[in-house]
PDB file of N, CA and C in Angstrom:
ATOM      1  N   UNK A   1       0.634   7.104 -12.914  1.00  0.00           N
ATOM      2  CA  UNK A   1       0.123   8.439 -12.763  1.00  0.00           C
ATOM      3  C   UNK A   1       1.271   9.341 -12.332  1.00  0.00           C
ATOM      4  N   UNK A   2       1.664  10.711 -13.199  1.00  0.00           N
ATOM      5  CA  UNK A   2       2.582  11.553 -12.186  1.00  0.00           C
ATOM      6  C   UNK A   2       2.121  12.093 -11.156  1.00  0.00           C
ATOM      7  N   UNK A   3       3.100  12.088 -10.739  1.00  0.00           N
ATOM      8  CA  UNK A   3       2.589  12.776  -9.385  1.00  0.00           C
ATOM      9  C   UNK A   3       4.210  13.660  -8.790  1.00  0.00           C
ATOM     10  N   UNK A   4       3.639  15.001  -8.890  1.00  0.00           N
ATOM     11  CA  UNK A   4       4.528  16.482  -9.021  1.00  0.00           C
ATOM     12  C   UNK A   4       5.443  15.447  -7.730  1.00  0.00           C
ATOM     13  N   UNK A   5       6.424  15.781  -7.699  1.00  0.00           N
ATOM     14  CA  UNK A   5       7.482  15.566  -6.438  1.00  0.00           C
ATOM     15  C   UNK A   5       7.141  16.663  -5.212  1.00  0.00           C
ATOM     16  N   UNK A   6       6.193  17.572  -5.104  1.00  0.00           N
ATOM     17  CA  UNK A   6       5.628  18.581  -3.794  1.00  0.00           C
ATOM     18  C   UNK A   6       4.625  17.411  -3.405  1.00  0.00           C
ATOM     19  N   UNK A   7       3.855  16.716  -4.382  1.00  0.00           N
ATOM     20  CA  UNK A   7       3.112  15.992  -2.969  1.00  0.00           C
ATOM     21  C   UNK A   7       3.304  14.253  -3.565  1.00  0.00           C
ATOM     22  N   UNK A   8       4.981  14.470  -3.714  1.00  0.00           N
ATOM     23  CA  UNK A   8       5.168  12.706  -3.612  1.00  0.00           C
ATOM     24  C   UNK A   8       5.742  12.596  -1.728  1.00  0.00           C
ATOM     25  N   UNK A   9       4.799  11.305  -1.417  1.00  0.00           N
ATOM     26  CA  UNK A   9       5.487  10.642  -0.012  1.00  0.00           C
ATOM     27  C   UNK A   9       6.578  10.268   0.028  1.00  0.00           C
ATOM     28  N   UNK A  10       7.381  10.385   1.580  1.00  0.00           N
ATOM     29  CA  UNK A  10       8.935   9.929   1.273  1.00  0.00           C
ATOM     30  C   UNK A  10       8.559   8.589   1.554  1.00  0.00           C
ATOM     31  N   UNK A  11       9.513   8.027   1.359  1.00  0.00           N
ATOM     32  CA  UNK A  11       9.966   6.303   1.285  1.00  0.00           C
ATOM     33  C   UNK A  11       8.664   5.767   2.318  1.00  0.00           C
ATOM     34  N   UNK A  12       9.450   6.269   3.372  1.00  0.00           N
ATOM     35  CA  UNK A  12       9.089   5.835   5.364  1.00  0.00           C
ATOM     36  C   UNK A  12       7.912   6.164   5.148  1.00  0.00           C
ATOM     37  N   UNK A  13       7.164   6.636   4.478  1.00  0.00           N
ATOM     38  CA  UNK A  13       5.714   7.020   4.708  1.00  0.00           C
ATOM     39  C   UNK A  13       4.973   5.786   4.573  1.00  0.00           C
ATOM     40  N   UNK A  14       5.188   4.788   4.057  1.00  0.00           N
ATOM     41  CA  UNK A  14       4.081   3.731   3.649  1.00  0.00           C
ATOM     42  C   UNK A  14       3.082   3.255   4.923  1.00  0.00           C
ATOM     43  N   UNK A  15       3.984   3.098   6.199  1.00  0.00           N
ATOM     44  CA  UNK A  15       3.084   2.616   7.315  1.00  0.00           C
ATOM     45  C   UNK A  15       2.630   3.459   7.482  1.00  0.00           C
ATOM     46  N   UNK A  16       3.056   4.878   7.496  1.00  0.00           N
ATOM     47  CA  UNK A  16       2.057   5.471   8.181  1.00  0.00           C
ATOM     48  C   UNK A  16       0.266   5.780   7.689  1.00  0.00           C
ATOM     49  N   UNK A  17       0.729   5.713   5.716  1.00  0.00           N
ATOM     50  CA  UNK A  17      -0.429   5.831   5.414  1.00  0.00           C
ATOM     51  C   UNK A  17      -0.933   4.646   5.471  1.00  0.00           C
ATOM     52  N   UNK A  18      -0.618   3.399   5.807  1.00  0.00           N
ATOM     53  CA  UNK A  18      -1.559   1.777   6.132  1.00  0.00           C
ATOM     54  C   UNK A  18      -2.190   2.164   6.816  1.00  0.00           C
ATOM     55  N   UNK A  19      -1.547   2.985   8.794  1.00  0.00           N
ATOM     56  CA  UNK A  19      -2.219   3.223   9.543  1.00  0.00           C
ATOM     57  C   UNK A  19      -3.109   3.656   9.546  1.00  0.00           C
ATOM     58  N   UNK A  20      -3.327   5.203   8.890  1.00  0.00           N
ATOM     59  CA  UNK A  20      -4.194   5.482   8.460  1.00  0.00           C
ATOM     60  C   UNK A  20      -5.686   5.357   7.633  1.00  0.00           C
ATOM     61  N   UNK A  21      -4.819   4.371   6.645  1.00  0.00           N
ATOM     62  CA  UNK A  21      -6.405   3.840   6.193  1.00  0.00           C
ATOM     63  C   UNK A  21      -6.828   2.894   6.660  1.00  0.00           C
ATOM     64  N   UNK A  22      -6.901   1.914   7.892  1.00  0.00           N
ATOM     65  CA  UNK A  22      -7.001   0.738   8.832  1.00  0.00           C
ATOM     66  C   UNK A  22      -7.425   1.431   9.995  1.00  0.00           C
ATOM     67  N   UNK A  23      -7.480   2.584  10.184  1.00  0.00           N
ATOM     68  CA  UNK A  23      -7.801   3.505  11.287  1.00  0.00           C
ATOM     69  C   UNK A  23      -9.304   3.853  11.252  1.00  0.00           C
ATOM     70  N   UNK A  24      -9.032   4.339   9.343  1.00  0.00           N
ATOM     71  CA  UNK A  24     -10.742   4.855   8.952  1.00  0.00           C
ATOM     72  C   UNK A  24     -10.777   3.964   7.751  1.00  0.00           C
ATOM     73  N   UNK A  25     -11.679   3.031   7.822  1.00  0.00           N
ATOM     74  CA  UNK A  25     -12.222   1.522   6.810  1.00  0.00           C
ATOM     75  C   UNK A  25     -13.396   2.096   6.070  1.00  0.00           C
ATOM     76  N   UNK A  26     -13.455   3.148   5.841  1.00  0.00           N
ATOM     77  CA  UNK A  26     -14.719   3.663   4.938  1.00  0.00           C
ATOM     78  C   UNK A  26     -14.061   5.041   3.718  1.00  0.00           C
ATOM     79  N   UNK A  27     -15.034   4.765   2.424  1.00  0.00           N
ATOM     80  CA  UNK A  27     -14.432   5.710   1.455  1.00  0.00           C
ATOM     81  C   UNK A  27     -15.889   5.865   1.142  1.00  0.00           C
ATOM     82  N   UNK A  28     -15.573   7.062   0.552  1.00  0.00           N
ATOM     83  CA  UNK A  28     -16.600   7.558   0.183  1.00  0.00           C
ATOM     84  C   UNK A  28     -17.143   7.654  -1.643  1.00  0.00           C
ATOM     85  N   UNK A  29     -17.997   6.968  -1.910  1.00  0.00           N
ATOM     86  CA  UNK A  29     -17.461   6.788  -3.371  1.00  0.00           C
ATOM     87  C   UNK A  29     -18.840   7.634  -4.035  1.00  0.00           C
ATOM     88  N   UNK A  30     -18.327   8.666  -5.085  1.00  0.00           N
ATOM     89  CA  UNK A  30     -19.357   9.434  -5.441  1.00  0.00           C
ATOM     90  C   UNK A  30     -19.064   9.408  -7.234  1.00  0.00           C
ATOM     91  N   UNK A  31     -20.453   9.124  -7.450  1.00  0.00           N
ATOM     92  CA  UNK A  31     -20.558   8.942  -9.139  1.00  0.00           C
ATOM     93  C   UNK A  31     -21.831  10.022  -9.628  1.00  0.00           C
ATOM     94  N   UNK A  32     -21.547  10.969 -11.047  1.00  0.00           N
ATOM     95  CA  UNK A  32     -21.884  11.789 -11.196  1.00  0.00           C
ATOM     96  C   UNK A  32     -22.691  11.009 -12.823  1.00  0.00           C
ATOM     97  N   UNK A  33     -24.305  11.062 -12.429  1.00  0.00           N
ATOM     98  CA  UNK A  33     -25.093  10.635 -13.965  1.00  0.00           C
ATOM     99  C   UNK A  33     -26.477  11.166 -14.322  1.00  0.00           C
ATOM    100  N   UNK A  34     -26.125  11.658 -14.964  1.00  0.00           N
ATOM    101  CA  UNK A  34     -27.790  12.667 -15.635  1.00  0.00           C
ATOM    102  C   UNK A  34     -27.684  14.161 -14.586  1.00  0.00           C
ATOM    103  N   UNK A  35     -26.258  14.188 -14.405  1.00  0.00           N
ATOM    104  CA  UNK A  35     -26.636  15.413 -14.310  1.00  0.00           C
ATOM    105  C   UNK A  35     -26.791  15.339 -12.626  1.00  0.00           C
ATOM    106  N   UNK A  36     -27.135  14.440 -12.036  1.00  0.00           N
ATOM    107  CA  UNK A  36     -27.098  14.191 -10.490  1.00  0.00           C
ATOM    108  C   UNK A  36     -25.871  13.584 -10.067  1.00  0.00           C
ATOM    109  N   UNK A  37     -25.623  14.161  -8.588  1.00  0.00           N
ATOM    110  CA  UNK A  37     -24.340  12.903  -7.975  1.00  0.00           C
ATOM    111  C   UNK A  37     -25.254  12.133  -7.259  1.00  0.00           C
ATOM    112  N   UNK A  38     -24.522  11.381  -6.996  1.00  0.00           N
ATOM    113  CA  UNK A  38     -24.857  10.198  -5.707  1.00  0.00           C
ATOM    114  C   UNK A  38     -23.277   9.798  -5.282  1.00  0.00           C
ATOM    115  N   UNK A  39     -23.850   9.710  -3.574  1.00  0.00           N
ATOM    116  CA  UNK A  39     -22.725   9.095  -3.001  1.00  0.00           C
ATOM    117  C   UNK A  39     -22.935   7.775  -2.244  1.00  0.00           C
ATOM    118  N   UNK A  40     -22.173   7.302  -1.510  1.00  0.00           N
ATOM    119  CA  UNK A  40     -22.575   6.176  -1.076  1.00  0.00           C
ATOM    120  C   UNK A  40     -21.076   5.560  -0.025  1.00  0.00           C
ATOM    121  N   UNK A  41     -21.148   5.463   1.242  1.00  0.00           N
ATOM    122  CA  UNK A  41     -19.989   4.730   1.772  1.00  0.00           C
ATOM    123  C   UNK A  41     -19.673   3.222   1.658  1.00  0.00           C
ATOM    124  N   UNK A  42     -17.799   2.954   1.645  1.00  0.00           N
ATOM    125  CA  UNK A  42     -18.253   2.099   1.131  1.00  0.00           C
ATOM    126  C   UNK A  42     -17.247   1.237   2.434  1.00  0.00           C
ATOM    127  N   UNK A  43     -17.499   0.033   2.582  1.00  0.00           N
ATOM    128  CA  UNK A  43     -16.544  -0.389   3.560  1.00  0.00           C
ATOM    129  C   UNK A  43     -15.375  -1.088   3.192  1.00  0.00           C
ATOM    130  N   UNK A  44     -13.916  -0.955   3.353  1.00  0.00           N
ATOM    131  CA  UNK A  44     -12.815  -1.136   3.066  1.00  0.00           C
ATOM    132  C   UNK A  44     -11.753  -2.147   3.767  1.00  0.00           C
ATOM    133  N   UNK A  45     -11.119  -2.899   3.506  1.00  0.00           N
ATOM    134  CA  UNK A  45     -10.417  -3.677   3.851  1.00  0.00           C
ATOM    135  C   UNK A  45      -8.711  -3.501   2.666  1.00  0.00           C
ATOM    136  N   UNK A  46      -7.622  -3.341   4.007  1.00  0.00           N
ATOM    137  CA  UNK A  46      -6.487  -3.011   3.438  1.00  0.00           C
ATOM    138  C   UNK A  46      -5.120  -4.572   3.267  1.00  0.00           C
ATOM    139  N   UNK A  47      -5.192  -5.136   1.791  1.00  0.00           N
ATOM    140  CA  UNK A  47      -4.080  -5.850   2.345  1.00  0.00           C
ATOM    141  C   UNK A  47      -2.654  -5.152   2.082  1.00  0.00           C
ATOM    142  N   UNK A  48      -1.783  -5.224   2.291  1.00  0.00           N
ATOM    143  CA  UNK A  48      -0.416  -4.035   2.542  1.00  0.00           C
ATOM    144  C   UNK A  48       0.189  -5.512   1.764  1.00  0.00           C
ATOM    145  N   UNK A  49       0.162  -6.671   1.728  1.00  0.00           N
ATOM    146  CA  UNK A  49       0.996  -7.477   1.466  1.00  0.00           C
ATOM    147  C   UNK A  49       1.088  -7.608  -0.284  1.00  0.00           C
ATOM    148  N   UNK A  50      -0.558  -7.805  -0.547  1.00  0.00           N
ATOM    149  CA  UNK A  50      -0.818  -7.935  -1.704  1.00  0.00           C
ATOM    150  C   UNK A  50      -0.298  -7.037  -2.704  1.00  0.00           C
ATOM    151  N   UNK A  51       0.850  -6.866  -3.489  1.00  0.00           N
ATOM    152  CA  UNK A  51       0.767  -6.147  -4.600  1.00  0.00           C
ATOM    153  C   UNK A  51       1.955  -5.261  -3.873  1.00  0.00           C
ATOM    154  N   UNK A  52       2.635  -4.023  -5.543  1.00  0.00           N
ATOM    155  CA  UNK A  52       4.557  -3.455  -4.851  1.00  0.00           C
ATOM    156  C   UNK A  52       3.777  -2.639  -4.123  1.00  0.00           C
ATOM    157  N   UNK A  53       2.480  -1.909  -3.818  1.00  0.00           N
ATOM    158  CA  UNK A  53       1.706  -0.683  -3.089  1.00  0.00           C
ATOM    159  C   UNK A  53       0.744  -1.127  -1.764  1.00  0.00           C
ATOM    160  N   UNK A  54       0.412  -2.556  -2.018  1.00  0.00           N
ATOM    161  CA  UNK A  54      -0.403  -3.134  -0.948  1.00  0.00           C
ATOM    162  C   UNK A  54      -2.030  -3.105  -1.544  1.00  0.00           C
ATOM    163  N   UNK A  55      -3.052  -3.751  -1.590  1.00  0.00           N
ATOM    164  CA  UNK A  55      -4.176  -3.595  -2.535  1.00  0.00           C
ATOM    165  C   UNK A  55      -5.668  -3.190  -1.110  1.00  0.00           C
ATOM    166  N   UNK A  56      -6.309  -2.055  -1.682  1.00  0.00           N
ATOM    167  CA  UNK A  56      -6.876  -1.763  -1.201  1.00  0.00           C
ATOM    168  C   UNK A  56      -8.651  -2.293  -1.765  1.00  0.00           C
ATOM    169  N   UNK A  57      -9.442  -2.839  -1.091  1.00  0.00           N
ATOM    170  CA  UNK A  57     -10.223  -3.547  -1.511  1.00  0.00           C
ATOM    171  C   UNK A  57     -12.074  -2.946  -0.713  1.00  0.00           C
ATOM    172  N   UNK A  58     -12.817  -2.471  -1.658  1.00  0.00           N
ATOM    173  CA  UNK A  58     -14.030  -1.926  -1.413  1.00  0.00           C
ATOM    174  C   UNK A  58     -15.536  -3.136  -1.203  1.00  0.00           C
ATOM    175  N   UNK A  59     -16.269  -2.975  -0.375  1.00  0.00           N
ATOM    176  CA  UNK A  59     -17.558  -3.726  -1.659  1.00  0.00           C
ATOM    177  C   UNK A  59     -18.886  -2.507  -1.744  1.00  0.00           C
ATOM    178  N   UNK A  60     -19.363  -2.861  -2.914  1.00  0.00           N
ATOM    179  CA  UNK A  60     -21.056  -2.031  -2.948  1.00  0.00           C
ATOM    180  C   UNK A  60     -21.787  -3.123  -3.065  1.00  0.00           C
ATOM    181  N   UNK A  61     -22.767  -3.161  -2.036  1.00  0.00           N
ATOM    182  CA  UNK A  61     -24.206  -4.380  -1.998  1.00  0.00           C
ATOM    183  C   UNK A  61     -24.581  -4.171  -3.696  1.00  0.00           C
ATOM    184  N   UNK A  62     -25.028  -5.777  -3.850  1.00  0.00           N
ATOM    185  CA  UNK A  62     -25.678  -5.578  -5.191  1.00  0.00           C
ATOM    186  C   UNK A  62     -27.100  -4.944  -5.464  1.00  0.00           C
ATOM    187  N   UNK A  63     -27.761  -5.116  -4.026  1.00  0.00           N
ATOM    188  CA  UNK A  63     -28.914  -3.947  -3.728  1.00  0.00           C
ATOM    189  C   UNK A  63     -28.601  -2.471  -3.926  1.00  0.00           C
ATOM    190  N   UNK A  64     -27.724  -1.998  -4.238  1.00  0.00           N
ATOM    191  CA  UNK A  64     -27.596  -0.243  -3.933  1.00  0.00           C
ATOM    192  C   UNK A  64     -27.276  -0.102  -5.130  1.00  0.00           C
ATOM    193  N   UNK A  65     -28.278   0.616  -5.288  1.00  0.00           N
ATOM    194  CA  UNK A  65     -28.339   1.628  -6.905  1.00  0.00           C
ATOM    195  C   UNK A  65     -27.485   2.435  -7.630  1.00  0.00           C
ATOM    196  N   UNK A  66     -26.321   2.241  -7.000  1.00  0.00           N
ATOM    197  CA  UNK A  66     -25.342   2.917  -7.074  1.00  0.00           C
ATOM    198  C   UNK A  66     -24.705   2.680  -8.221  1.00  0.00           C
TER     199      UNK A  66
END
């Protein structure tokens, strides 16, 4: 994906954004169908090791209609 060089992170930024998302473990995931949204939180777990970016990992219950 490009991404303009005004809002690329410098290098040193990586921990800080780990911190950040290990701070707040919830995303908010919103899907738009028939014309309605729905949202739904979702709970998050960060591995930093996994992968050159670190892999960020969601679940949705198989109960939620989502």
């Amino acid at each position: 994906m490009y991404i303009p060089a005004s809002f690329a992170l410098p290098p040193d930024a990586r921990e800080q954004v780990f911190d950040i998302v290990e701070a707040n473990p919830f995303a908010t995931l919103i899907c738009a169908s028939g014309g309605d949204l729905q949202a739904v939180h979702l709970p998050c777990l960060l591995d930093p090791a996994r992968g050159p970016h670190g892999t960020l990992r969601a679940h949705v219950a198989r109960a939620n209609p989502i």
